[in-house]
Protein backbone atom coordinates (compact mmCIF):
# COMPACT_ATOMS: atom_id res chain seq x y z
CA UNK A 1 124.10 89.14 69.35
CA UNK A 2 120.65 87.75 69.01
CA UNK A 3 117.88 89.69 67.41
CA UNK A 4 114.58 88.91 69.12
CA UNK A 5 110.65 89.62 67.55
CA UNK A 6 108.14 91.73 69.02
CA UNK A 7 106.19 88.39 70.27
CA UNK A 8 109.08 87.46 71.71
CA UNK A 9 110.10 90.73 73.73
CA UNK A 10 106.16 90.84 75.28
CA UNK A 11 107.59 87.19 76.68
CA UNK A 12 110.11 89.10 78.57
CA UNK A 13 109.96 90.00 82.49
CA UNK A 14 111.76 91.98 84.63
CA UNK A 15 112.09 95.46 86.52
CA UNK A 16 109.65 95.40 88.64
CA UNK A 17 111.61 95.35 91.72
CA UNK A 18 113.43 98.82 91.26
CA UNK A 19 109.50 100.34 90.98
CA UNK A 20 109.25 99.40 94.50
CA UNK A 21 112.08 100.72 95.54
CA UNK A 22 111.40 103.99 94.54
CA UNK A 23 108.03 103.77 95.97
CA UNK A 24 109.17 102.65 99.21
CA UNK A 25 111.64 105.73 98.98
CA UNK A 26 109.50 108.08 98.20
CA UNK A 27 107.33 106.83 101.05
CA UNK A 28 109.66 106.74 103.30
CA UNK A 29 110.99 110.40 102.96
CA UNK A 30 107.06 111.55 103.13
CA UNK A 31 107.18 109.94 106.25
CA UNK A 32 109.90 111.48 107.50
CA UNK A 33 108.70 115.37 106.46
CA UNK A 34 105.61 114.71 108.22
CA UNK A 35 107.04 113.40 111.41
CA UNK A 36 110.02 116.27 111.60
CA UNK A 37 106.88 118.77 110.71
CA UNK A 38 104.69 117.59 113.14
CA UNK A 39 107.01 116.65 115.88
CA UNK A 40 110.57 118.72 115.31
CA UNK A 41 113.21 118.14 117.89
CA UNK A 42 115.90 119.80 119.11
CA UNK A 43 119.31 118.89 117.81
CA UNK A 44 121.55 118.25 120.98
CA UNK A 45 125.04 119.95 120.55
């Protein structure tokens, strides 16, 4: 195991992309409230 400095961790990038996932879910089921509000539909049986 190897045991890294502060300076060292600040170097270190990374997990970013899950931020935008949950942003783009989040928008995405906003989205979908708003239509189904808006414009609900029947469900065909």
């Amino acid at each position: 195991m190897i045991l890294i400095d502060d300076k060292e961790l600040n170097n270190i990038y990374g997990g970013g992309f899950g931020l935008w996932i949950a942003i783009g879910s989040l928008v995405t089921f906003l989205i979908g409230v708003i239509d189904g509000y808006v414009r609900p539909l029947k469900c065909n049986k």
